[in-house]
Structures are given as C-alpha cells and as structure tokens.
Protein backbone atom coordinates (compact mmCIF):
# COMPACT_ATOMS: atom_id res chain seq x y z
CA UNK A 1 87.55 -92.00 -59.16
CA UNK A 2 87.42 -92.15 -62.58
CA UNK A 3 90.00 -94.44 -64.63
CA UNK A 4 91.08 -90.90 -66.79
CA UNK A 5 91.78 -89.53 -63.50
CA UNK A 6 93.85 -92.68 -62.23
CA UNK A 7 96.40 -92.35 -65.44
CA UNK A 8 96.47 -88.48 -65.28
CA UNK A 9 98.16 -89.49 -61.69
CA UNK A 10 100.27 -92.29 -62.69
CA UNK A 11 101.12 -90.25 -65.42
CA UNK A 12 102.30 -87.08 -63.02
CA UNK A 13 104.53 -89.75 -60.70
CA UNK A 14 106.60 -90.88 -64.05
CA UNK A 15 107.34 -87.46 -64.80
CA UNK A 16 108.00 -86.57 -61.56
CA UNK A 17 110.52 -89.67 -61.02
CA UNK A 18 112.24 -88.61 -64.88
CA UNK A 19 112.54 -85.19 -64.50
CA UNK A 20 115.84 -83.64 -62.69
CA UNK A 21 114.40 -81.11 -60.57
CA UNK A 22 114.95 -80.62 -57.03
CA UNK A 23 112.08 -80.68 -54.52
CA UNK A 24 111.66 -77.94 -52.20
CA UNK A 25 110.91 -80.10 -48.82
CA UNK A 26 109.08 -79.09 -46.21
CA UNK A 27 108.50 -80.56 -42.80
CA UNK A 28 105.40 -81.13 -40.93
CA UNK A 29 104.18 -82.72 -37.59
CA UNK A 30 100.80 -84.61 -38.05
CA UNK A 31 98.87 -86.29 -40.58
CA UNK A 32 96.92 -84.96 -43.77
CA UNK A 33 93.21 -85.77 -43.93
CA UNK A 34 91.83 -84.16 -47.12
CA UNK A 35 92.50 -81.80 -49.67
CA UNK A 36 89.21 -80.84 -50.50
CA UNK A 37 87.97 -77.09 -49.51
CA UNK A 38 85.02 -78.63 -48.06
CA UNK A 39 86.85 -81.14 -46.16
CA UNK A 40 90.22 -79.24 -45.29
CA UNK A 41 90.41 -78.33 -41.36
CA UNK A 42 94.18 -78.25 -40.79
CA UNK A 43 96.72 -75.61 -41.46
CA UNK A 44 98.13 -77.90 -43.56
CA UNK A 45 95.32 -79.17 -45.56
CA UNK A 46 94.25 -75.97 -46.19
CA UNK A 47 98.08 -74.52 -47.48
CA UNK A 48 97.97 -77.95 -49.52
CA UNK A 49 94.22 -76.85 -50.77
CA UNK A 50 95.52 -73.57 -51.83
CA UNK A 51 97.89 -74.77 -54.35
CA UNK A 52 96.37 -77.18 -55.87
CA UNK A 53 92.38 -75.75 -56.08
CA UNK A 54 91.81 -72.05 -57.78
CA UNK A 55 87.97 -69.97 -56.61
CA UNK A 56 86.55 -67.52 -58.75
CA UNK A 57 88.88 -64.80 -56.89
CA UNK A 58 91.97 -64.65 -55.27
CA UNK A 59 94.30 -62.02 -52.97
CA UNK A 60 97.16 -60.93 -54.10
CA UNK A 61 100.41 -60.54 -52.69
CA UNK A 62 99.41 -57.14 -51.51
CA UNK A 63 95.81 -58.82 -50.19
CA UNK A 64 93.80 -57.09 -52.90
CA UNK A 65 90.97 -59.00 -53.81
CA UNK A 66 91.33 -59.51 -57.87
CA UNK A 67 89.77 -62.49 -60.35
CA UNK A 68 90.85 -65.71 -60.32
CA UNK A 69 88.48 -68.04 -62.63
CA UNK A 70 85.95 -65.05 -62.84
CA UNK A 71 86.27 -63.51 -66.10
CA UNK A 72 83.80 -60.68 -65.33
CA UNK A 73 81.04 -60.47 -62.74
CA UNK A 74 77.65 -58.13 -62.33
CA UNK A 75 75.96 -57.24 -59.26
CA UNK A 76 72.60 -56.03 -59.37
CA UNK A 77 69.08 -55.85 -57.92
CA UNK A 78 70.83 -53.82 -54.93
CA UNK A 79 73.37 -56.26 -54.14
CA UNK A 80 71.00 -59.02 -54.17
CA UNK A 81 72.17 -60.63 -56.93
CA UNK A 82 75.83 -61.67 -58.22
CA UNK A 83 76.26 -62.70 -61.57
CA UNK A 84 79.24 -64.29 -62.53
CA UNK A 85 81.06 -65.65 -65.71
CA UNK A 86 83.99 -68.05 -65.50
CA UNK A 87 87.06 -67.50 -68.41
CA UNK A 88 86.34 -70.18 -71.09
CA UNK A 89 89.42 -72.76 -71.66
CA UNK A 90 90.01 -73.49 -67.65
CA UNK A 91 90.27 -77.67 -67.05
CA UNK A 92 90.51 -79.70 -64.16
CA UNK A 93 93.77 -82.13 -63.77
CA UNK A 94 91.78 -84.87 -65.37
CA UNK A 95 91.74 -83.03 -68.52
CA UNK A 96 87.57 -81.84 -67.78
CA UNK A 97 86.75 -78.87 -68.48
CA UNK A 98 85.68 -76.30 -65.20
CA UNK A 99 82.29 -75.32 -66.10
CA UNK A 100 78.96 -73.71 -63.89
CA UNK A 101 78.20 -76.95 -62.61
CA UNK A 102 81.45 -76.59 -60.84
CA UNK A 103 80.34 -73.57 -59.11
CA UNK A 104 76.80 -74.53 -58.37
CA UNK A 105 78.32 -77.81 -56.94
CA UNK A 106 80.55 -76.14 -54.73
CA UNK A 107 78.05 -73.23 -53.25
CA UNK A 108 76.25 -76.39 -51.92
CA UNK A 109 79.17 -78.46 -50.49
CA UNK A 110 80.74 -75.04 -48.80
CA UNK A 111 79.20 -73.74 -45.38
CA UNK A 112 80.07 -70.63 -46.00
CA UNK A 113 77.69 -70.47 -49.37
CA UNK A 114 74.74 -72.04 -47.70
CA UNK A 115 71.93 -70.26 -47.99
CA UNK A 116 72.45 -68.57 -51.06
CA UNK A 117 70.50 -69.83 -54.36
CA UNK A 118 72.77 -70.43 -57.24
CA UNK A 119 71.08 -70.58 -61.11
CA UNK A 120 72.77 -71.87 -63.82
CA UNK A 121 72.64 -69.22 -67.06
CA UNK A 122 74.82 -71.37 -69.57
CA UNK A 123 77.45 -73.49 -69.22
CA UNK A 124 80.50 -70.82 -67.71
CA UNK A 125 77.72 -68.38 -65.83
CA UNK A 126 75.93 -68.63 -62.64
CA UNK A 127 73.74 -66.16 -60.97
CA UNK A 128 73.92 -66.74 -57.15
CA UNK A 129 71.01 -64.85 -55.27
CA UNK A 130 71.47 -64.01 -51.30
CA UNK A 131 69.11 -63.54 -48.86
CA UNK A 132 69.84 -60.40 -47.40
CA UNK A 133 72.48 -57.58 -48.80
CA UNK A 134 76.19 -59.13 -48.16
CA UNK A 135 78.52 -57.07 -49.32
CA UNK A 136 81.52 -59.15 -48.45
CA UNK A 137 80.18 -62.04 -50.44
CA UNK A 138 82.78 -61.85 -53.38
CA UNK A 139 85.60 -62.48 -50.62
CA UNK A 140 83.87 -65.58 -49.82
CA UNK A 141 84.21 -67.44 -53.36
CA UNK A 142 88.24 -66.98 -52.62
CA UNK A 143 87.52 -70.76 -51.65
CA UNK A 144 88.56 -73.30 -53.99
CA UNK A 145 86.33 -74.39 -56.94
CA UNK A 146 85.33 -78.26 -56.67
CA UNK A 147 84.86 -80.43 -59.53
CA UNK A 148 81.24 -81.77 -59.86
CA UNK A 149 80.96 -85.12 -57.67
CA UNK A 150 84.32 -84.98 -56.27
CA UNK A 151 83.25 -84.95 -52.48
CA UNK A 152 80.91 -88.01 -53.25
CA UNK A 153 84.10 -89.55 -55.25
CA UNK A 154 86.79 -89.20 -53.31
CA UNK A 155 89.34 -91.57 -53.26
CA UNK A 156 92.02 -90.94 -50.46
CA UNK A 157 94.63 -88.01 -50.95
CA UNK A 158 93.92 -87.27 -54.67
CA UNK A 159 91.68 -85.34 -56.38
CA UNK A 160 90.97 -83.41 -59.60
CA UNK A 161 92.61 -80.01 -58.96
CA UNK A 162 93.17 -76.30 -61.18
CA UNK A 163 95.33 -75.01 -59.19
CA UNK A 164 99.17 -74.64 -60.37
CA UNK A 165 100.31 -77.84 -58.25
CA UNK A 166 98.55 -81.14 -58.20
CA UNK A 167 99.51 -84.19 -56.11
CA UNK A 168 101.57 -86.35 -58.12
CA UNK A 169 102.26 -89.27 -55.44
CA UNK A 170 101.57 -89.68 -51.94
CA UNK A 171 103.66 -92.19 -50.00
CA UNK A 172 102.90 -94.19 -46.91
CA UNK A 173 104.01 -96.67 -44.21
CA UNK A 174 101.60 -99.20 -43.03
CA UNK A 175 98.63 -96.83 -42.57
CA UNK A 176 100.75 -93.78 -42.00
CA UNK A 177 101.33 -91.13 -44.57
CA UNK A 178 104.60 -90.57 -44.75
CA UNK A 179 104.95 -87.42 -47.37
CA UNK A 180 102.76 -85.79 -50.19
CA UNK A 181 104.57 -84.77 -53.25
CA UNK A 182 102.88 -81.54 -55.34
CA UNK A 183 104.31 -81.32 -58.94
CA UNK A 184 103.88 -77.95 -61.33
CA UNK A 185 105.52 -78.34 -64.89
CA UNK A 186 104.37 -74.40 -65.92
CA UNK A 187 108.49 -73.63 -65.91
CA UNK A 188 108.93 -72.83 -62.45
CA UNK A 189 112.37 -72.29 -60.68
CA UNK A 190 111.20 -75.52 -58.37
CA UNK A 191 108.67 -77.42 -59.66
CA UNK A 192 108.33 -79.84 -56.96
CA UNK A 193 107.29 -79.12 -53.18
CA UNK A 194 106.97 -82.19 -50.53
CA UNK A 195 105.65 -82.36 -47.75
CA UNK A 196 107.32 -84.58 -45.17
CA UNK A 197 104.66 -85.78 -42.10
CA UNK A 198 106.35 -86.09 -38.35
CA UNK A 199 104.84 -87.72 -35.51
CA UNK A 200 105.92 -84.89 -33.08
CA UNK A 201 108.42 -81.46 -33.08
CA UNK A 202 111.09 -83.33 -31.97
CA UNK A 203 111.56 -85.21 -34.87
CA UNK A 204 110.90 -82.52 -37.06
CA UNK A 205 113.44 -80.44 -35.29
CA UNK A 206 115.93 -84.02 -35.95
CA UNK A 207 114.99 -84.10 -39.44
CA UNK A 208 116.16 -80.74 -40.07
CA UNK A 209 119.60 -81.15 -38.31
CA UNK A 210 119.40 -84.03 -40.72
CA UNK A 211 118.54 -82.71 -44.04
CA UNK A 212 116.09 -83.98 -44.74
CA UNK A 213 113.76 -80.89 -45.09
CA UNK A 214 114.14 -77.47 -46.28
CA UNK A 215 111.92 -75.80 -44.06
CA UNK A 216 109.38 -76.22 -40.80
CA UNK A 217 107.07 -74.61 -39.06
CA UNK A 218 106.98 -73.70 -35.44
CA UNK A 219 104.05 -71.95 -33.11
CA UNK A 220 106.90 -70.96 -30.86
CA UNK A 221 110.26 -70.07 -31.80
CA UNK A 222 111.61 -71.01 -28.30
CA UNK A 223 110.81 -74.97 -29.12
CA UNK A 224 114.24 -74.30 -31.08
CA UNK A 225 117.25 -74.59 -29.48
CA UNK A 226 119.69 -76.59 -31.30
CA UNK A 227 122.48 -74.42 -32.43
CA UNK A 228 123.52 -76.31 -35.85
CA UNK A 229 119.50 -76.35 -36.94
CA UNK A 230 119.64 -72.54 -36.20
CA UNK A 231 122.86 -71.99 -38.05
CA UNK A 232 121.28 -73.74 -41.21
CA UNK A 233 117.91 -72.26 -41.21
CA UNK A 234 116.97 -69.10 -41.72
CA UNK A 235 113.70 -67.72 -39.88
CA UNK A 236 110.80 -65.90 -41.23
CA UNK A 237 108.53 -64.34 -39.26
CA UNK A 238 105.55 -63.66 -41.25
CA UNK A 239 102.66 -62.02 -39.01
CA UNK A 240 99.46 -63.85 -39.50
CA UNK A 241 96.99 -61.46 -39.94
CA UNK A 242 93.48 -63.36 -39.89
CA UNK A 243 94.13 -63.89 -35.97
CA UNK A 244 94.34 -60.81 -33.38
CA UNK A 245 94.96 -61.58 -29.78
CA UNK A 246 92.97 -58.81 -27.23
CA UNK A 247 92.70 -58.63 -23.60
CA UNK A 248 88.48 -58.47 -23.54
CA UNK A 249 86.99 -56.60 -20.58
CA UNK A 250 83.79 -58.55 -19.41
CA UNK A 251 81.06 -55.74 -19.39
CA UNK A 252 78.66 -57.79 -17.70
CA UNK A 253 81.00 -57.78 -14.58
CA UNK A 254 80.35 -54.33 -12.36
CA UNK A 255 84.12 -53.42 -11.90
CA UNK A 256 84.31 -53.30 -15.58
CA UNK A 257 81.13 -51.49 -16.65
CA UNK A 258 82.86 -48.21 -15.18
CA UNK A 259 84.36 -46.79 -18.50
CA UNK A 260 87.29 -44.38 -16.53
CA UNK A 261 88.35 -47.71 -15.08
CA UNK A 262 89.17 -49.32 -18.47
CA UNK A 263 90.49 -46.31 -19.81
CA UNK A 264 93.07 -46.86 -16.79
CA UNK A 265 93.85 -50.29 -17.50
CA UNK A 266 94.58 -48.91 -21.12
CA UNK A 267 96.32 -46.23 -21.03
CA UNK A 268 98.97 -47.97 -18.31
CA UNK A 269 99.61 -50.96 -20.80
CA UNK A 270 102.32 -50.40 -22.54
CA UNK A 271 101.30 -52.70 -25.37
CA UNK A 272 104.25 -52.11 -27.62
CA UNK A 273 107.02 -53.61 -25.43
CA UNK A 274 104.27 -56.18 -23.81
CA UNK A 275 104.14 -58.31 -27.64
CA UNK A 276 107.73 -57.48 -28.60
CA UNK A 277 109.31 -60.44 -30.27
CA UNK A 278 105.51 -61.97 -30.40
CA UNK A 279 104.01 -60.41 -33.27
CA UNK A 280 102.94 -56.97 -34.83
CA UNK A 281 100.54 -54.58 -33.31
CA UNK A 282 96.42 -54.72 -33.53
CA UNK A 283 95.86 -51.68 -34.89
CA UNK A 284 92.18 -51.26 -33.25
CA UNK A 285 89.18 -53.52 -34.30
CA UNK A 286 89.71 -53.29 -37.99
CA UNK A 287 93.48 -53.49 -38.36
CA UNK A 288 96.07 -53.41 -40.75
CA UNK A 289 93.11 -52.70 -43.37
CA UNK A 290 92.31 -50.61 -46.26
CA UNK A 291 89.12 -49.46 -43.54
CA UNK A 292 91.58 -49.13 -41.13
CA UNK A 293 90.86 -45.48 -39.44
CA UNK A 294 94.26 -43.78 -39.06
CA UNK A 295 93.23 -42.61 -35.44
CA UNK A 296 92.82 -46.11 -34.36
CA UNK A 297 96.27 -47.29 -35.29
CA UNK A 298 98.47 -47.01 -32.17
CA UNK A 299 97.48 -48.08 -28.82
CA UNK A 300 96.25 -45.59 -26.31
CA UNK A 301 99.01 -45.73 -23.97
CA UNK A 302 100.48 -42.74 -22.07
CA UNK A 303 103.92 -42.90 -20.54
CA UNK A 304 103.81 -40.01 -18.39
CA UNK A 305 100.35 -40.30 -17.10
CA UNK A 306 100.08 -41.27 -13.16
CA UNK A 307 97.49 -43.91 -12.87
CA UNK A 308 96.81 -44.92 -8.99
CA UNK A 309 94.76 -48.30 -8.90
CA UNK A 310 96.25 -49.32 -5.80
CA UNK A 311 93.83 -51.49 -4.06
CA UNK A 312 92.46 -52.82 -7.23
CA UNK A 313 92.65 -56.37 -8.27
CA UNK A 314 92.73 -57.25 -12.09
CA UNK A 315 92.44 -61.48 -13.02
CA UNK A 316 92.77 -62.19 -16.25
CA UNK A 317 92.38 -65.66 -17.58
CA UNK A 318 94.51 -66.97 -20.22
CA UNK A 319 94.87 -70.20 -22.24
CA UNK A 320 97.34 -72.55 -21.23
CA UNK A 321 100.23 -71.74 -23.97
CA UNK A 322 103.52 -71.06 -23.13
CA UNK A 323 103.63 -67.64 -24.94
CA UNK A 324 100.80 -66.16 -23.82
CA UNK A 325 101.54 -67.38 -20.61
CA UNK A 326 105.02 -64.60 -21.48
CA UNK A 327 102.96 -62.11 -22.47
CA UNK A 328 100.88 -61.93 -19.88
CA UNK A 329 103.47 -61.77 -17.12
CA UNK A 330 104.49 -58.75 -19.05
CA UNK A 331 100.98 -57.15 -18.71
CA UNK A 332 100.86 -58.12 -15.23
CA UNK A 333 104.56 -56.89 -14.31
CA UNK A 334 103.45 -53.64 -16.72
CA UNK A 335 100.25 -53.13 -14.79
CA UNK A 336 101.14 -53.57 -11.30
CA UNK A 337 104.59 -51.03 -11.55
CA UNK A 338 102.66 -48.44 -13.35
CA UNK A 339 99.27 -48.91 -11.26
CA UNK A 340 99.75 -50.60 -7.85
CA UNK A 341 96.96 -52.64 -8.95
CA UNK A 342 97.48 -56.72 -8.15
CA UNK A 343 97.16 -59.09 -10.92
CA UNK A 344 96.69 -62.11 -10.75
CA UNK A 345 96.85 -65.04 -13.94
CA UNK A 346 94.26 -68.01 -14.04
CA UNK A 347 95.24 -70.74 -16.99
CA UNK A 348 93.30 -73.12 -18.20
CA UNK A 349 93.56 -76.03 -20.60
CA UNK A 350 91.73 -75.14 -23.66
CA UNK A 351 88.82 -77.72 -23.24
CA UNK A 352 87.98 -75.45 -19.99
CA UNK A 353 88.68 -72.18 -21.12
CA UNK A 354 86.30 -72.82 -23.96
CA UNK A 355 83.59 -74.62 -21.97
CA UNK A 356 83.85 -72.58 -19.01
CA UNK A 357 84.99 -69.28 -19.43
CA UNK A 358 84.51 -68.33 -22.73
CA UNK A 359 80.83 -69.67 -22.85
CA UNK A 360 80.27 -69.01 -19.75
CA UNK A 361 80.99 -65.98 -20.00
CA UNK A 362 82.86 -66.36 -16.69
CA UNK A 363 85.74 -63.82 -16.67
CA UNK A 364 86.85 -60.35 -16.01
CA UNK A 365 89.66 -60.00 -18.25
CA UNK A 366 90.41 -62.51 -20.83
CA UNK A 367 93.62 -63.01 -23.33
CA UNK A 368 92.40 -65.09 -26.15
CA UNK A 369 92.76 -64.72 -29.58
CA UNK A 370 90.07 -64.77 -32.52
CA UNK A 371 90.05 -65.39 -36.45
CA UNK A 372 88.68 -62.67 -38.90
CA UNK A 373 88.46 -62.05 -42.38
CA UNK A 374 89.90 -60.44 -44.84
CA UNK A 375 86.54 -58.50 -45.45
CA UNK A 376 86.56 -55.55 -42.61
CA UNK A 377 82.87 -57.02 -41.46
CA UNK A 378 83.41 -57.27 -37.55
CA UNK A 379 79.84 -58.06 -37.66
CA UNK A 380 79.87 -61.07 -35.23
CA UNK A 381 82.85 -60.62 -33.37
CA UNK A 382 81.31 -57.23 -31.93
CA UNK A 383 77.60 -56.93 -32.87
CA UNK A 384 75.05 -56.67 -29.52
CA UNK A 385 73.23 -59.87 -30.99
CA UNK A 386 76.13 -62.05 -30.49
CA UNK A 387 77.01 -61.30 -26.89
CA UNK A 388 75.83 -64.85 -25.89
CA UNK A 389 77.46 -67.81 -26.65
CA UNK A 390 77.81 -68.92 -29.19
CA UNK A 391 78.33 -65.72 -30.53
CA UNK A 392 82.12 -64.07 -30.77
CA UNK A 393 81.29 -60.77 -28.81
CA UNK A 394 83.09 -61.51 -25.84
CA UNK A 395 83.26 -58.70 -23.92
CA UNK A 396 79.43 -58.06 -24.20
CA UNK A 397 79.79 -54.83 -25.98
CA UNK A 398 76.48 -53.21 -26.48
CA UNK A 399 76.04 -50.11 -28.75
CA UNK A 400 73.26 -49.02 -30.91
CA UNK A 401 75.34 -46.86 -32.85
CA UNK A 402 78.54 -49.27 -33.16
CA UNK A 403 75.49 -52.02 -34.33
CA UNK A 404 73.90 -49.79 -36.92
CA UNK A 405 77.20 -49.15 -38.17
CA UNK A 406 77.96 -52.76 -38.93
CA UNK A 407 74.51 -53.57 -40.02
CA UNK A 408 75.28 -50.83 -42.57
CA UNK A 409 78.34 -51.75 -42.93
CA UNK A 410 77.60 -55.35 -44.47
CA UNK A 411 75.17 -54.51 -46.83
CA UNK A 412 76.84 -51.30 -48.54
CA UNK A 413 78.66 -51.96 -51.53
CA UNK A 414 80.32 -48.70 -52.53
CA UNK A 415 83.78 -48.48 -50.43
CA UNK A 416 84.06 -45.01 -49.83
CA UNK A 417 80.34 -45.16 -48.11
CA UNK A 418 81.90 -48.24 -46.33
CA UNK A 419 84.61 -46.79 -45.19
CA UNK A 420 82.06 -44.18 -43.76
CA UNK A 421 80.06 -46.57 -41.73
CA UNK A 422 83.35 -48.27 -40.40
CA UNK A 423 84.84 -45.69 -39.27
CA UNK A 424 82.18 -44.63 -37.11
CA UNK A 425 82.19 -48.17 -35.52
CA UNK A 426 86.13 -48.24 -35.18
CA UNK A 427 85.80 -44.65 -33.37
CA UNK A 428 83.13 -45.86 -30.90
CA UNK A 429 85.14 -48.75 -30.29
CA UNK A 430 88.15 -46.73 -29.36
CA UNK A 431 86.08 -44.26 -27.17
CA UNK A 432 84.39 -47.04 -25.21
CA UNK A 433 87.63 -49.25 -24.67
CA UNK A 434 85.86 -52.67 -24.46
CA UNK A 435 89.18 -54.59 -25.41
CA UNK A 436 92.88 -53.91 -25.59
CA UNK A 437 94.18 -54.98 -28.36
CA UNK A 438 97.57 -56.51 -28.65
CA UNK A 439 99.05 -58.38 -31.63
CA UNK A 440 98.86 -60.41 -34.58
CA UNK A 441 101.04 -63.36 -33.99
CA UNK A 442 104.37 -64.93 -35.48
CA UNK A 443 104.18 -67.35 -38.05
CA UNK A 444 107.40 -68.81 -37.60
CA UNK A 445 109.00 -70.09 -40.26
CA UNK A 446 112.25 -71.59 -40.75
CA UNK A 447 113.38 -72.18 -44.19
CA UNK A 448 117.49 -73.65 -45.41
CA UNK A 449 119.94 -70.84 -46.43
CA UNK A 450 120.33 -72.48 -50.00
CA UNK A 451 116.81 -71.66 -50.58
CA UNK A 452 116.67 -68.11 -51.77
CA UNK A 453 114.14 -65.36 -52.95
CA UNK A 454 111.48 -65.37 -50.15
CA UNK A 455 110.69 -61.62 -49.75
CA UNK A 456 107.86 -59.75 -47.79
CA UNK A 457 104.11 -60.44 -48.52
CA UNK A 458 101.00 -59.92 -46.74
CA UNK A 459 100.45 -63.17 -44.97
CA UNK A 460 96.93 -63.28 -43.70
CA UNK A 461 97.06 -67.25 -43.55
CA UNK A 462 99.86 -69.41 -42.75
CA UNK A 463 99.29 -70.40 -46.48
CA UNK A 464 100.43 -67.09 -47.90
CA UNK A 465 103.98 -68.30 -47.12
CA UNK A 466 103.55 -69.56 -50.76
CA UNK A 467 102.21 -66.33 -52.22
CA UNK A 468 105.96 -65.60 -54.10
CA UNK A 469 106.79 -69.28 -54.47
CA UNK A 470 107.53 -68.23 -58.09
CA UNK A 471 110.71 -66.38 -57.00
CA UNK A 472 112.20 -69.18 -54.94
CA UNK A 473 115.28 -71.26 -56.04
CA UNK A 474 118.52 -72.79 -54.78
C-alpha cells in the first residue's frame, strides 16, 4: 500500500476520534474478508463494497438504472461496441485521480467482464467490445470501479475507495476482527456507520438487549424472541428481490411431463396464504419488473375449482431451513385438503441437496430458491441449453419458442422491442406451468426506535437497506 494511502487512513481515524458525531452501529455475525468487488463474497462484504466503491452506473432508489461515474456513453456497431466516458474531477481516497486505467483494470479482475476487450481512447474513455450482442451489459458495470493495482496491493481491510464512505479504522482482538468503522464527512445526518462482528446470533441478539448496536440482521424473524430486544427494535421487512423461491416441476420425470397434471397442482395452491408472513409474491418468471407482463402477475389459483388427485402422490424436496421447512407444510396441508393427493417432504442438508438433487437432477418437485438480476434476461435460469447441470434450468423446460425469445431477448437493445420478445417468453411460461412460483423473501431487519427516517425503497440486495441512508438520524 502506498505510504499516501497509509496517512490518508491515519488521517480519517483522527478525525473520526475528534469529531462529535454519533455512529450508527450495526451488528453482524461472522467475519469480513475483503472489500474489494472482485474479492467480496459475503452479504456483508458486498453491503460494505457498496458504500465505499462507486461503477460507472448505479440503481436508484426506484431500481432505475442511471450514471454513476459515466458521464455519457455510445453504443454502436449494433450493440457490439460500448463506448464510455468517465466525468473528469472523480479521485480515489488516496487523493488519485479515477481515470480509464481504472476501468480497463477492473473489466479484467471482474468475472462478470471477462471476455469482453476493453481499449483505452484517452485518459477518462474506454471502448469495451463484446463478443456477441449483450444487451444487459450496462447493468453489469453497476460493480464497483477498482483502482489500478489494488487487488495485487492489498493490504488487509483497507483500500482506496470513491464511494461516499471509506474505512477509517478497523479494530481487532488477537486475530479476530472485532468491528469496521466507515466514515463520510459530505454533511450527512450520521456520518459514521460501524459494523460490530459476532461469533454467532446469540450474541448478536445479547448485544442488542445490550446496546450496543443499533440494528441486526436476521434470515428468520422467529430466531427473535426476547421481549425487551423486540420492544426496542423496530423491524423492517424489506423483500429481497434478486432471489425468487419456486416449486420446479422435474419435466424429465413422466408424472410431470403431463401438462393438465401441473396445471392441477397449480391451480389448487393457494400461493398467497402459503408465503404469508414470508415474503412478497413472484409475480411469474420476470417479476416485479418494468418487463413484467401484467397477465403474469397473480398466481393461477382458483378457489372454487374441484380438483380430484386422489391417489396421486406429490414429493417435493426441500432444503433443510426452518422456513421453508413452514412453507412447505403449508403447500402440503394446501394440496392434500384441496386435492386428496398425499405429499410427502424429503429435506436435505444443503451439501446433498446441491450434489444430489439439484445436479442430479433427482427430484419431482423441488422448493429452492435462485438469484437473478436486475436485467429481465432469464436467459440461463430457463434457456433449453442449460437444462444440465451446471446450468440453472431446473425443471428441464424445453421450448423453441420460449428459447428464441430469450436469445432475442439478450441481444435487442430498444426496450419496447424487448419488452416484445419477453413477453412472449413470460406467456409461454405461464401456459406451460413448468414452476410455481412463490415469493421473494424477507430481509429482516431490525433497526433501534431512536433511529428514524428509514422509508420504503426497492431492495433488490440486502445492501439496498442503505439506499436512503441520507435521511436517517436520531
């Protein structure tokens, strides 16, 4: 690390020791392993990573894509080609200047960019040439800029960021990091957020009875019982958007090939009441989207229709997790009143379900859950070429229209044609009922009652918890 970038630091933890601000504290069970974009694999890494790097684009609070560091952008030779010019006067925390270099670095340390050629044009422009027509490629440089060298330099915890925090000190015991402290001096309300590390969620849970945190996370809100943390805390349930959780119908088995026979199963789930308290509802296999086809919105399910499936046997295999392990007992008590049909539930630990069943293949029904993007590209969650492990088509679906509609779909840049070609795979989707889809789950989050202004965003990420940290005070 260089010696600038050691005083900027030790300059950032004497203001942050003189300046009479209060920290907003949050609490967190693990251990932080890197802030870098190309290095950041937990939830928490990657909220960290969000405040303190900026990309070339961000989404707003309403998840519209809009420039970040890009001050303008072409795209040409038929969406080949993306040309794009960073806003002059943007510096890194060690006082360098964020230049092309930057952004060529970055396209090679991030997965995601592989593949594509980048060209620098002059110092603040780089052209960045694809192989094949992606029209979802501006969503992907959303991920934060890296200085030049920094993944070769890193030193620990800090780093040169751009985004509004940096880290001003990280503490530890022994070999244990014990909290992370982000400082922003741009005038906001709070200006300081920690983060406080916890061996397990008991301790977190303690930490909050004891003040010592302002807010927590939790996967499940049942892990909380204690009535004085409860009384202190306020929850927030934000739905997380970038996961959808679907029962998948295995095509491959013969039961399930026979379409009347998942049309059935569908229209006797009734999946509002089945996710209540759980999350919002999937609305069909682009949801909660700008492509989102109003048809698709609402699950297919029919309260007056008199399904017989008496004799019929539904198993449906489900990760070991205490809530889906809920809302499946409500599917099965739903579908065996409604149908006669038995159901039984198989769990498994998530080394097996993922070795076993899910690459395997080896299932009827499965409840799982699966990340998308922001972009509506469904490309390789339900494409015919990615039916085998380890592709993410899990039911098998197999449908030369639905494919040409997401081949076209990916390479089209103007939204209204878009829109065209996705709604034509979101219709055949719905017709041919290879999934029911269920719900995007809780992010539950618990925050103090003296902390005020949270209001209602579009959380696709547990990160976007942060998107109107501006408005928060005590």
């Amino acid at each position: 690390m260089q010696i600038l970038q050691f005083i900027t630091y030790y300059l950032l933890s004497l203001i942050y020791l003189l300046i009479p601000s209060k920290a907003f504290v949050e609490g967190v069970v693990g251990q932080p392993a890197s802030f870098l974009p190309s290095r950041a694999q937990s939830q928490t890494d990657k909220t960290i990573s969000s405040l303190i790097y900026r990309g070339l684009f961000r989404y707003d609070n309403f998840g519209t894509l809009i420039p970040d560091l890009a001050e303008k952008w072409e795209i040409s030779n038929e969406g080949l080609v993306y040309t794009i010019k960073i806003k002059d006067g943007q510096y890194w925390s060690d006082e360098a200047k964020i230049t092309a270099d930057d952004l060529i670095y970055t396209s090679y340390k991030i997965q995601n960019l592989s593949g594509v050629a980048t060209d620098k044009i002059d110092a603040l422009t780089v052209r960045y040439t694809l192989p094949n027509k992606f029209s979802p490629f501006l969503s992907l440089l959303t991920v934060g800029v890296m200085q030049n060298g920094s993944d070769e330099d890193y030193a620990g915890l800090y780093t040169a960021s751009s985004g509004p925090f940096r880290v001003a000190s990280v503490k530890k015991k022994g070999e244990l990091i014990k909290r992370v402290i982000l400082l922003d001096l741009s005038g906001k309300s709070i200006q300081e957020i920690v983060f406080r590390f916890y061996p397990n969620t008991e301790e977190l849970t303690t930490a909050a009875k004891l003040g010592e945190i302002n807010a927590f996370l939790l996967d499940e809100k049942d892990h909380l019982s204690d009535g004085t943390v409860q009384k202190d805390f306020k929850l927030y349930q934000y739905p997380i958007q970038s996961v959808y959780y679907a029962l998948f119908f295995n095509l491959r088995s013969e039961a399930y090939k026979d379409l009347a026979y998942r049309e059935k199963l569908a229209k006797s789930l009734n999946v509002f009441e089945d996710i209540k308290g759980f999350g919002i509802p999937v609305q069909g296999a682009i949801s909660r989207n700008f492509y989102t086809g109003d048809k698709y919105k609402s699950p297919v399910f029919d309260d007056v229709a008199v399904i017989d499936l008496l004799g019929k046997e539904v198993v449906i295999d489900i990760p070991d997790s205490p809530f889906l392990a809920e809302i499946a007992s409500r599917i099965k008590d739903d579908w065996q009143t409604r149908t006669g049909a038995s159901v039984k539930l198989i769990k498994h630990a998530s080394d097996e379900i993922r070795s076993k069943v899910i690459e395997g293949r080896s299932f009827d029904v499965l409840l799982f859950g699966q990340e998308v993007g922001r972009d509506p590209d469904r490309y390789v969650n339900w494409h015919s070429t990615q039916a085998e492990a380890p592709g993410l088509n899990l039911s098998g679906f197999n449908n030369v229209r639905a494919d040409r509609a997401l081949e076209e779909g990916r390479k089209e840049l103007d939204p209204d044609i878009r829109k065209t070609h996705y709604d034509e795979f979101q219709r055949i989707v719905n017709d041919q009922v290879p999934a029911i889809f269920l719900h995007h789950p809780y992010m539950n989050y618990y925050v103090n009652q003296k902390v005020k202004g949270l209001g209602d965003k579009y959380t696709f990420t547990p990160a976007d918890r942060f998107l109107d940290f501006n408005n928060w005070y005590f």
